[in-house]
Structure formats: structure tokens, C-alpha cells
Protein backbone atom coordinates (compact mmCIF):
# COMPACT_ATOMS: atom_id res chain seq x y z
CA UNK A 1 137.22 -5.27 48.30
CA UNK A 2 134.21 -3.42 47.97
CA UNK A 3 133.22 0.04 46.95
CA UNK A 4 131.44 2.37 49.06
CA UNK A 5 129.93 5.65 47.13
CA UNK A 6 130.28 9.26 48.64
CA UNK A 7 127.39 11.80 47.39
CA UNK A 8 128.14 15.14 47.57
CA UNK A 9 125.64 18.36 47.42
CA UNK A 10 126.60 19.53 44.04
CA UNK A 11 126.66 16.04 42.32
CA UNK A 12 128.41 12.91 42.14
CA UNK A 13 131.82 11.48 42.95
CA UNK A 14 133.81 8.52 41.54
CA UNK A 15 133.56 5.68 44.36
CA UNK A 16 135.83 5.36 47.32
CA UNK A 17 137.32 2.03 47.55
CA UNK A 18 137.99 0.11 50.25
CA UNK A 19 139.69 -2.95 51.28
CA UNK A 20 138.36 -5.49 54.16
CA UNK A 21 140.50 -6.42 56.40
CA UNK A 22 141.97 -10.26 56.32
CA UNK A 23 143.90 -12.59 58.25
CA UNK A 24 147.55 -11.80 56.68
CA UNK A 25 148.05 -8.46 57.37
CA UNK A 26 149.97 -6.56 60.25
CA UNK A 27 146.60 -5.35 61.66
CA UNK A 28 144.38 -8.74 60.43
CA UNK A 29 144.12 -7.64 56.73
CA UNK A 30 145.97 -8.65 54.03
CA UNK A 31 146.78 -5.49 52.74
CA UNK A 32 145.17 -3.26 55.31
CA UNK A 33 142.37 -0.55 54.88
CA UNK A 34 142.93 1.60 52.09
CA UNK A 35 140.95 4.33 51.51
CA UNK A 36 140.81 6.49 48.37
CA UNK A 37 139.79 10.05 48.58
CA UNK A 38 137.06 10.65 45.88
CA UNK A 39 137.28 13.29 43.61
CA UNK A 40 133.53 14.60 42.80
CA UNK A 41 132.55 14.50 38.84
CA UNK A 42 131.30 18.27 39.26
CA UNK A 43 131.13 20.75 41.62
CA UNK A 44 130.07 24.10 41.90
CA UNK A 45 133.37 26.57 41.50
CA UNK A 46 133.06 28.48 44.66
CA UNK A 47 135.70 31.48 44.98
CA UNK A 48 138.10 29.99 47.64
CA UNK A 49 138.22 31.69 51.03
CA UNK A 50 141.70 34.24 50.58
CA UNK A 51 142.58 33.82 54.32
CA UNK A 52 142.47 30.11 54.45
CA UNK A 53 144.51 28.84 56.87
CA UNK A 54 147.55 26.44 55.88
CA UNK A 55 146.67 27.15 51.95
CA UNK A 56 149.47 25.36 50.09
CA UNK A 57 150.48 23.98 46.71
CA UNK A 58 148.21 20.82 45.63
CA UNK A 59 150.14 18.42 43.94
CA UNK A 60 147.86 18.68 40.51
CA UNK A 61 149.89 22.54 40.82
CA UNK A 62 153.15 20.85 41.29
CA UNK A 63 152.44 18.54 38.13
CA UNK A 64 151.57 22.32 36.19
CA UNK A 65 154.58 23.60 37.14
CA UNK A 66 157.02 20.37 35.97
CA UNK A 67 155.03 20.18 32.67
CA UNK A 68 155.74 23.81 32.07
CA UNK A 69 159.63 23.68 32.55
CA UNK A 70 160.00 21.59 29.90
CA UNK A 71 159.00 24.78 28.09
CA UNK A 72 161.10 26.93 29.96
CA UNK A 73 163.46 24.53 29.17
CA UNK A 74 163.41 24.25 25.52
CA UNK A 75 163.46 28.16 25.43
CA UNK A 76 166.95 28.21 27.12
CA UNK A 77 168.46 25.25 25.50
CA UNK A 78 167.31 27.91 22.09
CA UNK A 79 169.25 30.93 23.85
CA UNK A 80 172.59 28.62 24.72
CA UNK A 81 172.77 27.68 21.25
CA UNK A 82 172.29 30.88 19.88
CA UNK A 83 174.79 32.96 22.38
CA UNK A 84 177.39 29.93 21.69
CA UNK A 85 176.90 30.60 18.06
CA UNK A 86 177.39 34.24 18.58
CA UNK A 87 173.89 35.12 16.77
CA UNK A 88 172.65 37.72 19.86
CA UNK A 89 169.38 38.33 18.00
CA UNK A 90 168.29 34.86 19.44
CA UNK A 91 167.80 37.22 22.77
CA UNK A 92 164.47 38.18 21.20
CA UNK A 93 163.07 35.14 20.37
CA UNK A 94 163.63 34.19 24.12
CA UNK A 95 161.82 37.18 25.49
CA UNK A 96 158.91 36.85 23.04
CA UNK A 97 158.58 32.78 23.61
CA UNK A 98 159.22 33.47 27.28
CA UNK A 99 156.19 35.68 27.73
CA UNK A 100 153.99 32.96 26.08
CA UNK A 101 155.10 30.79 28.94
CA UNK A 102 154.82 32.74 32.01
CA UNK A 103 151.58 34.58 30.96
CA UNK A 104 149.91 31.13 30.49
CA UNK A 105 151.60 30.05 33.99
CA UNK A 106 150.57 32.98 35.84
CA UNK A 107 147.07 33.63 34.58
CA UNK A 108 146.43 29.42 35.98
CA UNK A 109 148.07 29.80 39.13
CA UNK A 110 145.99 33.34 39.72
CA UNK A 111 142.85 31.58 38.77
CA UNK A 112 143.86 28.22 40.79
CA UNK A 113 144.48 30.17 43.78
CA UNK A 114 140.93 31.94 43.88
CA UNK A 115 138.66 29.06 42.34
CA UNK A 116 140.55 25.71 42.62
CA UNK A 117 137.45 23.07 43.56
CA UNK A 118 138.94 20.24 42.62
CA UNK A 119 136.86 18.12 40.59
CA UNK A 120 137.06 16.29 37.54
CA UNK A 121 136.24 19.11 35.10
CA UNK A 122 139.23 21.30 36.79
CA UNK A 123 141.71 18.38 37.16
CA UNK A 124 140.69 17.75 32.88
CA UNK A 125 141.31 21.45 31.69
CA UNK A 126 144.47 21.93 34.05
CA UNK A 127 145.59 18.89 31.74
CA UNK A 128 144.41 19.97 28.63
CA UNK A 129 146.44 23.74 29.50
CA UNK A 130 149.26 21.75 30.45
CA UNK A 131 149.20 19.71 26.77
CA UNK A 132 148.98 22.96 25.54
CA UNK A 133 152.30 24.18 27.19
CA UNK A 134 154.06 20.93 25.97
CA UNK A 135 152.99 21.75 22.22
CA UNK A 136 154.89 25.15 22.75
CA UNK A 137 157.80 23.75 23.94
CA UNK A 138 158.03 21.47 20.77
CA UNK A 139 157.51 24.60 18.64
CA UNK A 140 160.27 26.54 20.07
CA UNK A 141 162.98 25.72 17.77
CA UNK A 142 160.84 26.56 14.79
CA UNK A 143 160.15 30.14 16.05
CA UNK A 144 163.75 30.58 16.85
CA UNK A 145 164.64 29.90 13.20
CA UNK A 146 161.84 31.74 11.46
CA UNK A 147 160.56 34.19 13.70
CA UNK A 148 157.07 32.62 13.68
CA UNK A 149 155.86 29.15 14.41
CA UNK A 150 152.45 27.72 13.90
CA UNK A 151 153.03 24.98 16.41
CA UNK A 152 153.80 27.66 18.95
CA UNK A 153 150.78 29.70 18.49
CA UNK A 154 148.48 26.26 18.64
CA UNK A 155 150.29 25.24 21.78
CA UNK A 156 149.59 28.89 23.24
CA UNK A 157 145.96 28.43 21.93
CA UNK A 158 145.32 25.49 23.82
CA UNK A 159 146.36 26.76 27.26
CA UNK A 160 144.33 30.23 26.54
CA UNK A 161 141.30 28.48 25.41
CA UNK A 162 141.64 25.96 28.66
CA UNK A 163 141.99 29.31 30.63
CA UNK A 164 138.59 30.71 28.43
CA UNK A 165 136.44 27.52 29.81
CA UNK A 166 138.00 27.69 33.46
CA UNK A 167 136.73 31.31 33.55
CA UNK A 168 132.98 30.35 32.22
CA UNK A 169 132.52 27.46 35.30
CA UNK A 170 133.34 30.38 37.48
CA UNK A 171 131.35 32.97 36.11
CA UNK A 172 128.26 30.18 36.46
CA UNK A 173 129.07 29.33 40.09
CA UNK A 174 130.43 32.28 41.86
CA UNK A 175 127.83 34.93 40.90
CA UNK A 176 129.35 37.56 42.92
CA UNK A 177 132.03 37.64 40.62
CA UNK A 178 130.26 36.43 37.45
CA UNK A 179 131.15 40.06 35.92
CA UNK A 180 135.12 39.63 36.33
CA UNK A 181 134.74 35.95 35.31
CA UNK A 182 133.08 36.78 31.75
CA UNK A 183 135.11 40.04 31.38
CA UNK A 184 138.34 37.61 31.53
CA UNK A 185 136.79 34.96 29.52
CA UNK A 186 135.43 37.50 26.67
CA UNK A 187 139.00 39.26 26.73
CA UNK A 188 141.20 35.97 26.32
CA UNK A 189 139.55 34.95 23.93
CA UNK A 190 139.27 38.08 21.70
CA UNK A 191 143.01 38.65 21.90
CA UNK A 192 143.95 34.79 21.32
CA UNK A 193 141.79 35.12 18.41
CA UNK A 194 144.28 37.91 17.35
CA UNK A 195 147.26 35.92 17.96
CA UNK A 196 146.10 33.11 15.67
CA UNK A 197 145.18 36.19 12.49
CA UNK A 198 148.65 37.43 13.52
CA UNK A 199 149.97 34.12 11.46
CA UNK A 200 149.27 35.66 8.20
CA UNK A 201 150.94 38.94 9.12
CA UNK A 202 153.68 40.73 6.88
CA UNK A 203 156.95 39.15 8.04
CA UNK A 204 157.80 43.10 8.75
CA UNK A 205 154.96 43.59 11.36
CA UNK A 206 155.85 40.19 13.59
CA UNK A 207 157.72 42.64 16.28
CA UNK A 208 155.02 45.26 16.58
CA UNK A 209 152.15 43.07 16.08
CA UNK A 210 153.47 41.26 19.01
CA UNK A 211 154.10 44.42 21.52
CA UNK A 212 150.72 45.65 20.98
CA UNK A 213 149.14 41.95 21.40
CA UNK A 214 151.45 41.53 24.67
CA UNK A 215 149.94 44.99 25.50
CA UNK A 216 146.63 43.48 25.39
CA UNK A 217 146.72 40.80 26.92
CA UNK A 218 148.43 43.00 29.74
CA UNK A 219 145.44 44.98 29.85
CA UNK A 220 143.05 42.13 29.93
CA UNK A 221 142.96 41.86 33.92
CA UNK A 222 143.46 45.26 34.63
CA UNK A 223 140.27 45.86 33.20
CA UNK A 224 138.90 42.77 34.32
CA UNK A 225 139.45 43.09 38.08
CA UNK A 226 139.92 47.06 37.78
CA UNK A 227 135.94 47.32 36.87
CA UNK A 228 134.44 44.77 38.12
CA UNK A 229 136.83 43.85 41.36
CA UNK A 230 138.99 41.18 42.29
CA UNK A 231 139.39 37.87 42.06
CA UNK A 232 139.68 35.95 45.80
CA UNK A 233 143.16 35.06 45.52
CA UNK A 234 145.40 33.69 48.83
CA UNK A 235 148.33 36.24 49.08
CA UNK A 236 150.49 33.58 50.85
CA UNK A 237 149.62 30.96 48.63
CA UNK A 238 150.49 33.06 45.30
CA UNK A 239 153.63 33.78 47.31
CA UNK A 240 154.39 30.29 47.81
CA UNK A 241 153.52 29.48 44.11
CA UNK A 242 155.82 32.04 42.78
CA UNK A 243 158.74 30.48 45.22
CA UNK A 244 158.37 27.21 43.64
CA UNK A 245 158.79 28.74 40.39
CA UNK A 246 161.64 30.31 41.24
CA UNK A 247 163.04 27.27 42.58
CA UNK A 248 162.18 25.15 39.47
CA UNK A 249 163.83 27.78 37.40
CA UNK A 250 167.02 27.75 39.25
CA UNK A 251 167.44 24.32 39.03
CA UNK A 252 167.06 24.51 34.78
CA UNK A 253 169.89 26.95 35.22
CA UNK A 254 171.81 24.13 37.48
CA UNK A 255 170.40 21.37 34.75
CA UNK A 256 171.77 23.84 31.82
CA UNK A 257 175.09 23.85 32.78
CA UNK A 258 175.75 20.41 34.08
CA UNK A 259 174.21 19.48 30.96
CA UNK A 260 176.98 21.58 29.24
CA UNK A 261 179.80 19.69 31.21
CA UNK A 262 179.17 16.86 30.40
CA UNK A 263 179.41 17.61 26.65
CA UNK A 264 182.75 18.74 27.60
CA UNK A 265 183.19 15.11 29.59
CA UNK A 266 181.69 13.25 26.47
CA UNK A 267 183.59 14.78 23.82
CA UNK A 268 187.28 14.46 26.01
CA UNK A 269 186.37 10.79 26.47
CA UNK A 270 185.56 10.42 22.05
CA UNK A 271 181.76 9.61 23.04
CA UNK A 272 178.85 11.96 21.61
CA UNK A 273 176.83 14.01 24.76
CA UNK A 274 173.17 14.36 24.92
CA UNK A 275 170.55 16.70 25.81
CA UNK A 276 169.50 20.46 24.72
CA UNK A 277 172.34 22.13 26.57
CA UNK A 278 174.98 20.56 24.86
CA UNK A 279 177.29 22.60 22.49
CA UNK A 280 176.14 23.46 19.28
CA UNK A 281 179.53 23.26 17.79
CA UNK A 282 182.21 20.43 17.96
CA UNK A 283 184.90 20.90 20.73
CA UNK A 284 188.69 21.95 19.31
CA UNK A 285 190.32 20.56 22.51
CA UNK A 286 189.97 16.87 23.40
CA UNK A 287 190.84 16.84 27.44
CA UNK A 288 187.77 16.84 28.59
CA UNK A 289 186.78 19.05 32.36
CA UNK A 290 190.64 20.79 32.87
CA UNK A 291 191.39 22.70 35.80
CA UNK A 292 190.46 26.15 33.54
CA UNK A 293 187.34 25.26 34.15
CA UNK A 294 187.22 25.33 37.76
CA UNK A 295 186.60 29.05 38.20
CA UNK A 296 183.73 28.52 36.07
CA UNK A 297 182.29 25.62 37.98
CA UNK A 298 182.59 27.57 41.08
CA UNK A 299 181.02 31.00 40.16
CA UNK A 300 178.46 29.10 38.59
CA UNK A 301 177.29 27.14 42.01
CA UNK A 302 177.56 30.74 43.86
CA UNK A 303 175.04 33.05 41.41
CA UNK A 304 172.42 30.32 42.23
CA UNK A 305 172.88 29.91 45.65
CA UNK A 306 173.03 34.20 45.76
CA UNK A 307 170.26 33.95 43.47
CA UNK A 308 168.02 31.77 45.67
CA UNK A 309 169.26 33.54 49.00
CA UNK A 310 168.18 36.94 47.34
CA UNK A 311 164.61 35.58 46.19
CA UNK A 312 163.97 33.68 50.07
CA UNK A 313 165.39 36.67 52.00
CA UNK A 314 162.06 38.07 52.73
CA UNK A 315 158.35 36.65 52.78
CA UNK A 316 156.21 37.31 49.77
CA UNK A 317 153.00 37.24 51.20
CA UNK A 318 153.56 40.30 52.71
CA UNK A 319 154.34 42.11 49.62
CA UNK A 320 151.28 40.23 47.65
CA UNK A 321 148.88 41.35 50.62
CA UNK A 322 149.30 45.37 50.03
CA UNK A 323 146.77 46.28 47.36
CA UNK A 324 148.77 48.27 45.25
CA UNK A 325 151.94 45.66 45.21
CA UNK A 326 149.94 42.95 43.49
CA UNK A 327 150.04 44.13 40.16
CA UNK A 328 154.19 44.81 40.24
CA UNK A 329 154.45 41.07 42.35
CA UNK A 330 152.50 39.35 39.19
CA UNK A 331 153.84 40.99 36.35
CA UNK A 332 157.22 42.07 37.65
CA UNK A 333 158.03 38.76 38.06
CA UNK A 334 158.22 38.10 34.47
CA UNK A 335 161.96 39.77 34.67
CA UNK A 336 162.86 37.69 37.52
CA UNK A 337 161.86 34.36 35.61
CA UNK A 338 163.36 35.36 32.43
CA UNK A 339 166.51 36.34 33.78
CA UNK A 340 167.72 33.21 36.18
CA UNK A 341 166.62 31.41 32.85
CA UNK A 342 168.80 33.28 31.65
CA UNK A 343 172.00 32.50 33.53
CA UNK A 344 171.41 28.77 32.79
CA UNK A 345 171.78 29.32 28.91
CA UNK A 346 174.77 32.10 29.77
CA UNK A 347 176.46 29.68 32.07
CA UNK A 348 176.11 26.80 29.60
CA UNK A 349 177.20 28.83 26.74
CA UNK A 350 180.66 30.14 29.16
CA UNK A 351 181.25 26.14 28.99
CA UNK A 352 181.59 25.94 25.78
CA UNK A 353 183.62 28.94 25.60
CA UNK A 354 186.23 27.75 27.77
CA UNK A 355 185.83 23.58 25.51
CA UNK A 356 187.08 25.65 22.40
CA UNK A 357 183.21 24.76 20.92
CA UNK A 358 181.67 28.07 20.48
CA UNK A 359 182.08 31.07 17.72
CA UNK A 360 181.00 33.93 20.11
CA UNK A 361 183.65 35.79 21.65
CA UNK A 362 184.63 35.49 25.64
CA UNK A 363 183.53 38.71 26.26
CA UNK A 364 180.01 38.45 24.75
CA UNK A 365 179.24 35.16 26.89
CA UNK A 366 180.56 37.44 29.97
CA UNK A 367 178.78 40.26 29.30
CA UNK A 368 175.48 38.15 28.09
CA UNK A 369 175.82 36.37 32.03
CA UNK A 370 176.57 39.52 33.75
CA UNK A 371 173.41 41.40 32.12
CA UNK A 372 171.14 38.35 33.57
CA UNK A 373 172.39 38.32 36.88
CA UNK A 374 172.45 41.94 37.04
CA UNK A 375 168.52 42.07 35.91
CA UNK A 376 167.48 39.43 38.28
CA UNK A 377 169.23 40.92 41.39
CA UNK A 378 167.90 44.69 40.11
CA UNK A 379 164.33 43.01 39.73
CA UNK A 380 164.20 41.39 43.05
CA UNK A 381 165.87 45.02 43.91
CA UNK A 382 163.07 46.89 42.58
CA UNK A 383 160.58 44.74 43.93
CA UNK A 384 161.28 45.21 47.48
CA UNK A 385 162.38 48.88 47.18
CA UNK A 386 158.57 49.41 46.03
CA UNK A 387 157.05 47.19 48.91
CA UNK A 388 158.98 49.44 51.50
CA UNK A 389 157.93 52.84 49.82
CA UNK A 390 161.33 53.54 49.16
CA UNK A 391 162.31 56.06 45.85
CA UNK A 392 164.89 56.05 43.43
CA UNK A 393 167.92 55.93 46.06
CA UNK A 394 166.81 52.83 47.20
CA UNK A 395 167.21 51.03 43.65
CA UNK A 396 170.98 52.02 44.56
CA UNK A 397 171.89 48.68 46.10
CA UNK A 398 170.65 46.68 43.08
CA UNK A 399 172.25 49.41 40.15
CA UNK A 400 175.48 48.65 42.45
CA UNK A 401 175.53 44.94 42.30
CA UNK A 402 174.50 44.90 38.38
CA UNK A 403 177.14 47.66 37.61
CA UNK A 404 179.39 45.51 39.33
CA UNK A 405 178.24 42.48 37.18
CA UNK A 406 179.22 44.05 34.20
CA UNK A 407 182.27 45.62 35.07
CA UNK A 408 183.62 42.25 36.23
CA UNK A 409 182.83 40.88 32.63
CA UNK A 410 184.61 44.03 30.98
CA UNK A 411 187.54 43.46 33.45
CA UNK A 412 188.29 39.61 33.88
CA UNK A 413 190.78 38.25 32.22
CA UNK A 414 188.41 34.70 31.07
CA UNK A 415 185.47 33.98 30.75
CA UNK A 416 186.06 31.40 33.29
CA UNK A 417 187.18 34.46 35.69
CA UNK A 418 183.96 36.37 34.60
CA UNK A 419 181.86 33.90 35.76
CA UNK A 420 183.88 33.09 38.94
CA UNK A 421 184.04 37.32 39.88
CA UNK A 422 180.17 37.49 38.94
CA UNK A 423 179.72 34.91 41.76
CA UNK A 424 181.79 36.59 44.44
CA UNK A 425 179.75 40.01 43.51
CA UNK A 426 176.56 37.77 44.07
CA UNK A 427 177.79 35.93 47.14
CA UNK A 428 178.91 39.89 48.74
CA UNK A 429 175.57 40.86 48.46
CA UNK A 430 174.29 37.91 50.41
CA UNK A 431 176.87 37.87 53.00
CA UNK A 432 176.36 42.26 53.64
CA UNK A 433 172.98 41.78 53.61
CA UNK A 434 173.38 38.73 56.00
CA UNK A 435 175.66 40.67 58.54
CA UNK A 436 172.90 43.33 58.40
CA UNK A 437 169.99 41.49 59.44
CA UNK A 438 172.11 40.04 62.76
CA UNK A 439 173.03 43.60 63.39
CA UNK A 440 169.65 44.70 63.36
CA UNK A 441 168.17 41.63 65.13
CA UNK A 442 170.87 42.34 68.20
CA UNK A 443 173.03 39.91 69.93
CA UNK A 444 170.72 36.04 69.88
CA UNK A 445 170.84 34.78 73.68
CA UNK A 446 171.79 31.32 74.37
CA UNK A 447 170.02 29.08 76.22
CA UNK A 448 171.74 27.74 79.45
């Protein structure tokens, strides 16, 4: 073995190792050549060119996004327990906590997309903002149970502060946009400086202390990139990072409620079930998974798959390429996360409806599922109504599928029912909007 160093113009990199070839290997080495890639100790943050071609996800990105479900996560797991338990103000705490989360996701993945170089110093604060999102996550159930958490606020520190120093290497090596860099740097870290003062708030001021905080930090790129210009993002690769998300969400909501079954499975079979989705309360009946379940199963596997066929049914990049759709994409996407979470903690909390192991009533877990679909679908709705220039009337299909949402909760006779007629509303809106596209796109010629 022996290690060969790479120099680079803007300083050093670890070595890039190398290993001889011998006489027992396929090819005359005994374990081949094997070369690592090095990865350079600094180098200068350059903005990244927004029309690179084949711009995808890096795997340190992938990594972000894992670390940060565990958040998303722990959030949900907070909701189930609360809408099994019947206490509906928990709906609060998981809008507040989930803005924490996707603010600190989307204000990396902006910043990744325009100034990701790849060295050692970015690879060590996408780690340390990463920490920070796992110290969140273990505060959750604190600020579910006294409105404020300490651990929380650190954990949201951490990630804001990482952001603060990812900000500064830009401003000092992309001096074209040195003004936006600093204007984002100096405005994170005013307002996270009010977040942590916000701990010693009046326990009556915690709600409007955190609008107009959330309004701030809203405000902090508009004026950022509004004065000073933007940042060289990759449309198609924001697109593709916000599909992964959306992907990694959906399956929480799948993890949520097979987590929730198999409480069900545990306590039929006398054993004790595990993980954050499981019911709060113990189970009155003792058969396990019956055949009133079914529906439930069933309508369950049909929102997601409506869910993700709604989300994929057009490309992104085109919408994130029109100057005046970026700002709804980014932050209109909030809604869209939030909800599909959402249906997980909905959907796990409609299991242990129909186990006899919650204290909320059928009609409140229906109603509580039918309000998420209904904003995710109206979201994604909205979303591409404003991309096509449409007005009001074309919000129409969306208001349509989430009025029928809800009136299928009013109506159904179960909760198992709800969940099953929420899933054929879904799984209509897929297959009309399915039939469409072929009509539009005329009859497809075979090949002889």
C-alpha cells in the first residue's frame, strides 16, 4: 500500500490511497487497485454553477435528510399520542416543532444547492447542523408537555449557528455575493439570539412571541436575496431535494402506522410492542389484527400511494425555474411536509381506535385524517394552480377532493370506513387525472 498525495489550488487534501497490485488477485493483485477520492481540507466556497448538468443529491445530503426524520419522526409519534388521547391542542405543538424542523432543513438544502464545495469544513458543519437536529428531536416530548423546552431551543441553536458559519465561508469566497452571504449570516443570528431570550418569556406570550419570531425568520431571506440578489441555486436539483423529502416523509407515515399494528399484534399475542407509534393507552380487546381492520389497512396503503402519485405527477424544476414561483415552492412546502406527517400520526391513531386503546372519539381521528389529506392534496393543488397562472377557479379541484375528505369522515359509519372512503377519494383523483393526461397525449402508437 502506499499513499500518493493530491494538491489542490486552494490548499491541501487528505491522501489518496492506493493499493499495488499482487499476485492473488483476479487482475494480479491481492485485493486490486483501490483508489480513494480525496476530500480537500479547505477550499474556497465558490457559488455552484445553477445550470449544471446532471446536478443530483450527494450522499452527505442523503445522510441530512435521514438524520432529520428522526425529528420528523419524534414530532408525529407526539401528535399520535396526543389525537389517541383525545387532547387536540397537541396540533399546535406539532405545527410550532414542525417549523423548527423544516426551516433548519430548507435553509441547508438552499445553501447546499448554491455553495456545496465539498471539503472538510462543509462535510464538519453539515454534521454539527445535523447533531443539532437530533438534540431537537430528543426535546420534543418536553415541549409537547410544557409548551417550551430548553433542549429544543439548544438543538435549534445548533443547526442555526452551523447555518451562521456556512454563510461567513461564503461571504469570504464568493465576493459577488458577499452582501447576501453576511445579510443571511447577520439575520440568523440576530433572530436565533431572540429565540434563546424567548426562554424567559411570560408563559402567556409563548404563542405570539413565536408568530412574530417565525415572521422573522420568514423575512430573513426575503430581505437577504430581495436586496442584495440571489443565491445560485440549481432549480432541478432543489426540485429533486424536495422529492426526496417528500418521499422520506411518506414512508414515516407508512412506518407510523405499521408501527401502530403491530401494537395491536403485540398486545393480541400478551407481549408488550415497541416504538413511538405505539398506543398510548392499553388495548380493551385482546384478538389482535381482526378483519375490522382491513378497511383501515387498505385506505391507509391508497392515501400514500395517491399522495405520492399527486406530488410526482409533474416536474418541479419547472415550477422552481420561474422567478416568482420560488418563494411559494420553498415556503409552501412547509404545508405539504406537515400534512403527509400528518396522516402517519392520524392513521396510527385510527389503529388504535379500531384496538379499543384510545379515549378520542371515532369521529375526531376521522376528521383529524381527513383535514391532513385534504391540506396536502389542496397544497400540492395550490401549488400548481399558481405555476399555471390559473385564479381562484382553479383551486376548485383541490377544495373538491378536501371537501370530499371531510364529508367522508362526517358520513362513514367507522373509523375504519373513514379511512378506507378517504383512500378511494384519493385514489379518484389519481385515476381522473390519469385518464386525462392519455386523453390529452392522444392514442400511443405501437411499434410493429
Amino acid at each position: 500500500m502506499c499513499y500518493s498525495w493530491v494538491t489542490h489550488a486552494t490548499g491541501p487534501v487528505f491522501p489518496q490511497v492506493v493499493r499495488r497490485a499482487g499476485p492473488l488477485a483476479p487482475g494480479g493483485g491481492i485485493l486490486g487497485e483501490v483508489s480513494i477520492v480525496p476530500v480537500p481540507l479547505r477550499r474556497a466556497v465558490a457559488a455552484r454553477d445553477p445550470h449544471e448538468d446532471g446536478r443530483v443529491s450527494t450522499p452527505l445530503e442523503l445522510l441530512f435528510d435521514l438524520v432529520f426524520v428522526v425529528a420528523v419522526a419524534s414530532n408525529a409519534a407526539q401528535l399520535h399520542h396526543g389525537l389517541s388521547a383525545g387532547h387536540y391542542g397537541t396540533v399546535l405543538g406539532y405545527v410550532l416543532t414542525w417549523f423548527a424542523i423544516w426551516w433548519a432543513w430548507m435553509n441547508y438544502t438552499w445553501f447546499a444547492s448554491a455553495y456545496d464545495n465539498d471539503d472538510v469544513g462543509f462535510r464538519l458543519l453539515t454534521f454539527v447542523i445535523m447533531s443539532g437536529a437530533l438534540v431537537l428531536a430528543a426535546g420534543v416530548p418536553q415541549l409537547f408537555d410544557s409548551g417550551n423546552s430548553g433542549v429544543v431551543v439548544a438543538g435549534y441553536a445548533v443547526m442555526r449557528f452551523g447555518m451562521v458559519a456556512m454563510w461567513l465561508r461564503a461571504a469570504a469566497g464568493h465576493p459577488e455575493g458577499r452582501s447576501t452571504a453576511l445579510a443571511y449570516a447577520g439575520g440568523i443570528a440576530a433572530v436565533q439570539v431572540l429565540w434563546i431570550a424567548r426562554l424567559w418569556a411570560p408563559e402567556g406570550w409563548l404563542v405570539a412571541t413565536f408568530v412574530l419570531l417565525v415572521g422573522a425568520e420568514l423575512a430573513v431571506p426575503l430581505l437577504a436575496e430581495g436586496r442584495s440578489g440571489y443565491t445560485p441555486f440549481h432549480p432541478h436539483h432543489i426540485a429533486e431535494r424536495y422529492g426526496l423529502m417528500t418521499i422520506i416523509v411518506l414512508g414515516e407515515v407508512i412506518l407510523a402506522a405499521v408501527a401502530a399494528v403491530q401494537g395491536v399484534i403485540a398486545a393480541g399475542a400478551g407481549s408488550e410492542g415497541g416504538g413511538g407509534h405505539t398506543a398510548p393507552f392499553e388495548s380493551s380487546a385482546t384478538a389482535g389484527v381482526t378483519w375490522g381492520m382491513v378497511p383501515l389497512i387498505v385506505g391507509g396503503l391508497l392515501v400514500v400511494f395517491s399522495l405520492w402519485w399527486g406530488y410526482f405527477a409533474r416536474k418541479n424544476g419547472e415550477l422552481v425555474e420561474r422567478e416568482r414561483m420560488v418563494w411559494v415552492f420553498g415556503y409552501g412546502h412547509y404545508l405539504v411536509f406537515a400534512s403527509i406527517a400528518a396522516v402517519g400520526s392520524a392513521l396510527a391513531a385510527a389503529v388504535d381506535v379500531v384496538a379499543g386503546s384510545s379515549e378520542a372519539s371515532p369521529r375526531g381521528i376521522a376528521l383529524a385524517l381527513a383535514v391532513s389529506v385534504g391540506v396536502a392534496m389542496l397544497a400540492l393543488s395550490a401549488l400548481h394552480a399558481l405555476a399555471d397562472g390559473g385564479g381562484l377557479a382553479s383551486l376548485a379541484p383541490g377544495l373538491l377532493v378536501a371537501g370530499g375528505c371531510v364529508l367522508v369522515a362526517l358520513l362513514a359509519p367507522s373509523v375504519a370506513w373513514a379511512v378506507l372512503g378517504v383512500g378511494l377519494v384519493t385514489t379518484g383523483v389519481v385515476v381522473h387525472k390519469v385518464l386525462v393526461g392519455a386523453a390529452a397525449a392522444g392514442p400511443v402508437e405501437v411499434a410493429a
